[in-house]
Protein backbone atom coordinates (compact mmCIF):
# COMPACT_ATOMS: atom_id res chain seq x y z
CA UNK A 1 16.90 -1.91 -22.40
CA UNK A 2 15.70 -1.92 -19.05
CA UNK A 3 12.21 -0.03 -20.40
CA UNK A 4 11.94 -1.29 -23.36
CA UNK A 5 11.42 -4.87 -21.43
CA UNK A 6 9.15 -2.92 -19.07
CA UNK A 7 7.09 -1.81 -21.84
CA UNK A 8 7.12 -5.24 -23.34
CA UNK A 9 5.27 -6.76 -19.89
CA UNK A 10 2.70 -3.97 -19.90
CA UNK A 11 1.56 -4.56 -22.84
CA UNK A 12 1.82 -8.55 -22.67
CA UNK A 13 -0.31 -10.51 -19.55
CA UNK A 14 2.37 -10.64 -17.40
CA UNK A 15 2.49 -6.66 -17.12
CA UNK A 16 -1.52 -7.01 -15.83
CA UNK A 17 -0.14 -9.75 -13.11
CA UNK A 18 3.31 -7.89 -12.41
CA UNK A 19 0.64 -4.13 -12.07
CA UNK A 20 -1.59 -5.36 -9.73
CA UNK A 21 0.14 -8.28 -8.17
CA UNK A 22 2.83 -5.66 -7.23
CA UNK A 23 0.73 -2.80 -6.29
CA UNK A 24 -0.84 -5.26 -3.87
CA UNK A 25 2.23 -6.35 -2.50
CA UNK A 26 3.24 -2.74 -2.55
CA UNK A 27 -0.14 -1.89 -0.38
CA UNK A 28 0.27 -4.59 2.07
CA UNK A 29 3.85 -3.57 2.95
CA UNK A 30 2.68 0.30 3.45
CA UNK A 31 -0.41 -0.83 5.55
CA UNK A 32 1.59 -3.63 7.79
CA UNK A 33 4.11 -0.88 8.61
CA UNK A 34 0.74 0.51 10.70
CA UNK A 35 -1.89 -2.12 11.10
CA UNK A 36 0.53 -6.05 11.09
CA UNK A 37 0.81 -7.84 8.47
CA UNK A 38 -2.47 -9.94 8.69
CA UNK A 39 -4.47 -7.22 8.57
CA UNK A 40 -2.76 -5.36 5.77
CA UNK A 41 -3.28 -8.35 3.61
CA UNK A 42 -6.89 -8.34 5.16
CA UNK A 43 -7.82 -4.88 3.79
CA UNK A 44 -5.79 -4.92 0.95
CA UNK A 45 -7.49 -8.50 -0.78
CA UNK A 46 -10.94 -6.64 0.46
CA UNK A 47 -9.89 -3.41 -1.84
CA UNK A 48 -9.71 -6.14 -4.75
CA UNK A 49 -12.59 -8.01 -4.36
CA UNK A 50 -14.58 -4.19 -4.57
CA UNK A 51 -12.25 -3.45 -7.91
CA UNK A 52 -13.33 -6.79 -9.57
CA UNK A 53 -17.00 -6.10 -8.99
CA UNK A 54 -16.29 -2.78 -10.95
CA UNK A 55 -13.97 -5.06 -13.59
CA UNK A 56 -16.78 -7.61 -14.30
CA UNK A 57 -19.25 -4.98 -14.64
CA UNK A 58 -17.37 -3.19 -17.07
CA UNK A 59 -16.58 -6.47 -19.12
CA UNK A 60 -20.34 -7.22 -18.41
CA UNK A 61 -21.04 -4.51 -20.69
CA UNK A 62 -18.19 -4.64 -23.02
CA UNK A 63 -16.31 -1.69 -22.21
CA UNK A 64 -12.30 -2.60 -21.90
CA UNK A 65 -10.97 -2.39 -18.79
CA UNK A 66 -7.31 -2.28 -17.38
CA UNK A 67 -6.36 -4.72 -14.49
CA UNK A 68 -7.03 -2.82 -10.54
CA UNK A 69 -3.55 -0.80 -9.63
CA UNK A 70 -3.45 0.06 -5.99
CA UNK A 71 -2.34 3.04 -4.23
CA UNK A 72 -1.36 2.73 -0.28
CA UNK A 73 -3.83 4.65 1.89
CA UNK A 74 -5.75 5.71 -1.04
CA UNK A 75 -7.03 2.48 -2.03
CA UNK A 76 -7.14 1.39 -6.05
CA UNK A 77 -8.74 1.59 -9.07
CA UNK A 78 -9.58 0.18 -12.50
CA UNK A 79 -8.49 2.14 -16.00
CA UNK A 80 -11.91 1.89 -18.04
CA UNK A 81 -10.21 2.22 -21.51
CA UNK A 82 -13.44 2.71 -22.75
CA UNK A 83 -15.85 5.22 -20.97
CA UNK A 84 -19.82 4.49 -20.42
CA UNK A 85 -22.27 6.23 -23.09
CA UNK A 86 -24.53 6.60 -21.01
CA UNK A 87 -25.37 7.24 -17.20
CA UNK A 88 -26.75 3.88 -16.38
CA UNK A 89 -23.90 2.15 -17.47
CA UNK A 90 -22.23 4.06 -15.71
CA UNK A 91 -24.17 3.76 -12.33
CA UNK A 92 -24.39 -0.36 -13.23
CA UNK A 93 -20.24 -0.12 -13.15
CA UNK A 94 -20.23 2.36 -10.08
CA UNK A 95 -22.36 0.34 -7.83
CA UNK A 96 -21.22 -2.92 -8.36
CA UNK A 97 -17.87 -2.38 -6.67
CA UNK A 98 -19.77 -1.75 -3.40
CA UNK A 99 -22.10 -4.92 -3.99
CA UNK A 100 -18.76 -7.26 -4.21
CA UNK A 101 -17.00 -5.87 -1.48
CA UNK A 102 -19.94 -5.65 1.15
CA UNK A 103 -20.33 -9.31 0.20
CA UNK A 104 -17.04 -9.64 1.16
CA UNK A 105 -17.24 -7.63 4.23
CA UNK A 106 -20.07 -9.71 5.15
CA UNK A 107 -18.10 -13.14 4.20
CA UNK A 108 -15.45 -11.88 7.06
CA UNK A 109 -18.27 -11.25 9.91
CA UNK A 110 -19.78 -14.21 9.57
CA UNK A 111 -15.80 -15.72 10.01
CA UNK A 112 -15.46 -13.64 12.92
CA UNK A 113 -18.73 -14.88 14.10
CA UNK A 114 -17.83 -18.55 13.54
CA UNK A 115 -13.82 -18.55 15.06
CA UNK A 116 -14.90 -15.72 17.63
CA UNK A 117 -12.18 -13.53 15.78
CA UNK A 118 -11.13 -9.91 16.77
CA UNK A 119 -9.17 -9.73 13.38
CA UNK A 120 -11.60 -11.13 10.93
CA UNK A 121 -14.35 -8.56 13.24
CA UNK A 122 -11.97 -5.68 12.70
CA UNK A 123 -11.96 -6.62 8.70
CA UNK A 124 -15.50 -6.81 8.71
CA UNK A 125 -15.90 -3.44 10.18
CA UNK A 126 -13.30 -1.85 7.82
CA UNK A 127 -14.75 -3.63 4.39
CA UNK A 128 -18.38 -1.82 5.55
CA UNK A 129 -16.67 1.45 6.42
CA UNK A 130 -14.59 1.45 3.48
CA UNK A 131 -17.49 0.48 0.72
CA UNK A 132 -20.28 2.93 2.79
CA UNK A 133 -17.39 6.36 2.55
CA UNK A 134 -17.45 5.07 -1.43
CA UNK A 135 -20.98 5.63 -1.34
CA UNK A 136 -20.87 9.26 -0.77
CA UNK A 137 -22.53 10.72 -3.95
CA UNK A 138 -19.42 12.60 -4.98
CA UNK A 139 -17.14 11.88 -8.06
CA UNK A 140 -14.70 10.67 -8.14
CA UNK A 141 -16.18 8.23 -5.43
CA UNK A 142 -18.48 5.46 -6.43
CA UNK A 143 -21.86 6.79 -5.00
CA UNK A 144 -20.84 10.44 -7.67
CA UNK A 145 -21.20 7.69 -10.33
CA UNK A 146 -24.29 5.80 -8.97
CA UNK A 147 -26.09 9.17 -8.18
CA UNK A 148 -25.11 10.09 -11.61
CA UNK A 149 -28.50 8.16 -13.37
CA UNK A 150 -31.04 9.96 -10.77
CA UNK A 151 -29.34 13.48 -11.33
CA UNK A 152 -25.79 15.33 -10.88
CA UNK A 153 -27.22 17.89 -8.94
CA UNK A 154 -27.29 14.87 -5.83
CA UNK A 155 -23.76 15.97 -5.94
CA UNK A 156 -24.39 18.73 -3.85
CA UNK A 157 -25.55 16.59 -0.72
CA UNK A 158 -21.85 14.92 -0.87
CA UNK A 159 -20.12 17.86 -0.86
CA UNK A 160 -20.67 18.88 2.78
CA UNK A 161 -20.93 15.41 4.37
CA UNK A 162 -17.30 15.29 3.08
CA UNK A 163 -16.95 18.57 5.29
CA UNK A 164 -18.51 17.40 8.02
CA UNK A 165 -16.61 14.12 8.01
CA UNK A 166 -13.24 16.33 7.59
CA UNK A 167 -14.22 18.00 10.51
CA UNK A 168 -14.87 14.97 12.67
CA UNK A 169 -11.08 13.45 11.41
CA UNK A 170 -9.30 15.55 9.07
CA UNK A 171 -7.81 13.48 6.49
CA UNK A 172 -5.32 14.00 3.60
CA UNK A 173 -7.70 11.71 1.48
CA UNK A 174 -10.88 13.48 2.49
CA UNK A 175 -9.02 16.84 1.16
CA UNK A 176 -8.06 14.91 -2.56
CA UNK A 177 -11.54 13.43 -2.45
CA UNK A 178 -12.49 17.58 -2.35
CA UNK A 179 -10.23 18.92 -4.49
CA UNK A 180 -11.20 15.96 -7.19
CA UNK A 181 -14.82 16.65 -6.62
CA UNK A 182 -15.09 19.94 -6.47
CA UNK A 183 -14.71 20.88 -10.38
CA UNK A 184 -17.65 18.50 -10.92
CA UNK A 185 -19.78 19.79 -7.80
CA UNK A 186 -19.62 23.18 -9.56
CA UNK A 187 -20.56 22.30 -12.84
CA UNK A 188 -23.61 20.40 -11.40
CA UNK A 189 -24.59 23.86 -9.64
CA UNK A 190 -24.40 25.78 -12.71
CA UNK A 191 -26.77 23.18 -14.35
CA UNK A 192 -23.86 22.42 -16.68
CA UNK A 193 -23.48 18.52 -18.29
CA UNK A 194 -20.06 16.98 -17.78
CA UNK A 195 -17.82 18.13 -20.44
CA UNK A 196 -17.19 14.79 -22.19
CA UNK A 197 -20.79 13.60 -21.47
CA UNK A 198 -22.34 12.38 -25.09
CA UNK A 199 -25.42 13.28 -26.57
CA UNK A 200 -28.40 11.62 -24.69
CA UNK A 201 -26.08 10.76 -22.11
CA UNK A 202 -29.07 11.07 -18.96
CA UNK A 203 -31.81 9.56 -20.99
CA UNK A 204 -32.52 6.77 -18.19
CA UNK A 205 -35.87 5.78 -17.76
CA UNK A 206 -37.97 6.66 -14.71
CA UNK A 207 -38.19 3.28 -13.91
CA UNK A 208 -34.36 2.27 -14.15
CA UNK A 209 -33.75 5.51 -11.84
CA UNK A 210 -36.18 4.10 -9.58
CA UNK A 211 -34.47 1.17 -9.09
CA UNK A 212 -31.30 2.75 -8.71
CA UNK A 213 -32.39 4.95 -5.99
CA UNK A 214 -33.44 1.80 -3.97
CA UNK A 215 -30.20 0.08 -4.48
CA UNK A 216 -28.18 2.80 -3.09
CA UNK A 217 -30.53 3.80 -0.46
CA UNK A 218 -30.64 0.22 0.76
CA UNK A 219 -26.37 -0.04 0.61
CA UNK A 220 -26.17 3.02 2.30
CA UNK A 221 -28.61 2.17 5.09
CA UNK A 222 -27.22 -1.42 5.43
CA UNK A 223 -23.32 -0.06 5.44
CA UNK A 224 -24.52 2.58 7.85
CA UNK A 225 -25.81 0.34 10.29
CA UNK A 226 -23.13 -2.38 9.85
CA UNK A 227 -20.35 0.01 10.34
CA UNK A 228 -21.92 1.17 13.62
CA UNK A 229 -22.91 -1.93 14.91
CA UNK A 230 -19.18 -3.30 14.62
CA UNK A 231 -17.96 -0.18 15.76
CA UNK A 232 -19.92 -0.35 19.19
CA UNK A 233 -18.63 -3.78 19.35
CA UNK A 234 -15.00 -3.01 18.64
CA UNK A 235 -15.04 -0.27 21.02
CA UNK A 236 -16.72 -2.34 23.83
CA UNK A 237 -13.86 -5.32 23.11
CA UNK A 238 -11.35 -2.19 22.94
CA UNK A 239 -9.86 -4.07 19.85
C-alpha cells in the first residue's frame, strides 16, 4: 500500500514538491550537523538556484526535465528525460547552471557588503567556489558539458587539475568526480565519439564555439578571482 501511494506522488506534482522539497530538507540537516543551520540552508538554496538555471534551460529548449534531487555533500542534479541532439544544446544547458548560481553568489556579496555580514561573505565565497570547481571541463561536471561544443579532447586539461586539486585536499567527491570522468576522458583520447552521441552531434558552427569559449573563459576567470578575493578576506577576518 505504502508504495503504491509512493508511486502515486511521483508520478503526480506533489511527488516533484515532496523529491526536491525533501532532498533539500534532507541536505540542510546533513550540512547543519557541520556548518549551523543558517548556513546549511545558505548553501543548500544556492545549490538550487544553479539546478534551476540548468531546469529553465532545458525547458528553454524543450527537452523534459525532472525536478533538482539533492544529495548531501555531493550537491544535486536535474534528470533530463530527454537528452540534447546536439553539443550546443548541450553546452547552452551546461553553462547556464553556473550563470544562475554566480548571480546568486554575487546577490549574497553584495548582502554581505550592505549588513557587513561574515555569513552572507562566507556564502558568497562558497556559491563562487562551488560554481568555478563545476567549471572544470570534465563530465560529469558542468564545464565537461560546456567544453563539449569546442571539442572533447578539452577533457584532457580537467583530468589532472582534478589531480592536482586531490592532492592539495583529498576528497571523497574529487575521487567520484574521477572515477565518473575517467571512462569519458579515455574515449576522448582515443578520438572516439560518446557512445550515445547522434549523428551530426558536433556540427556547431565556428562562430557559436567562439562564443562559447568566451563565456567560459570569462566564468572561469571571474569565479577564479572571486573565490580568491573572498578567500583572502575570510582568512584575514579568520571567519
Amino acid at each position: 500500500m505504502i508504495k503504491t501511494i509512493l508511486t502515486l506522488l511521483t508520478l503526480g506534482k506533489l511527488g516533484f514538491v515532496l523529491k526536491t522539497g525533501g532532498t533539500m530538507i534532507i541536505s540542510v540537516g546533513a550540512y547543519a550537523l557541520f556548518f549551523g543551520w543558517w548556513y546549511a540552508v545558505g548553501i543548500v538554496l544556492l545549490i538550487f538556484v544553479h539546478e534551476m538555471g540548468h531546469f529553465v534551460a532545458a525547458r528553454q529548449r524543450g527537452l523534459s526535465v525532472g525536478a533538482p534531487t539533492f544529495i548531501p555533500f555531493l550537491g544535486a542534479w536535474i534528470e533530463l528525460k530527454d537528452q540534447p541532439m546536439d553539443a550546443q544544446t548541450e553546452a547552452y544547458i551546461g553553462i547556464a547552471g553556473p550563470i544562475a548560481g554566480s548571480v546568486a553568489a554575487i546577490a549574497c556579496y553584495w548582502v554581505a557588503e550592505t549588513i557587513d555580514s561574515n555569513l552572507w561573505l562566507a556564502l558568497a565565497y562558497t556559491g563562487f567556489m562551488l560554481n568555478l570547481f563545476n567549471l572544470l571541463p570534465l563530465l560529469p561536471l558542468d564545464g565537461g558539458r560546456i567544453t563539449n561544443v569546442l571539442s572533447p579532447r578539452m577533457w584532457w586539461i580537467g583530468m589532472p587539475i582534478l589531480l592536482a586539486l586531490f592532492w592539495l585536499r583529498p576528497s571523497p567527491m574529487l575521487i567520484l568526480v574521477a572515477l565518473l570522468a575517467a571512462p569519458h576522458v579515455w574515449r576522448a583520447i582515443r578520438g572516439h565519439r560518446e557512445d550515445d552521441a547522434p549523428p551530426r552531434y558536433f556540427d556547431t558552427p565556428m562562430r557559436v564555439r567562439i562564443i562559447y569559449g568566451i563565456w567560459y573563459l570569462g566564468l572561469c576567470a571571474f569565479l577564479g578571482f572571486m573565490t580568491y578575493e573572498l578567500h583572502e578576506v575570510l582568512v584575514a577576518k579568520k571567519v
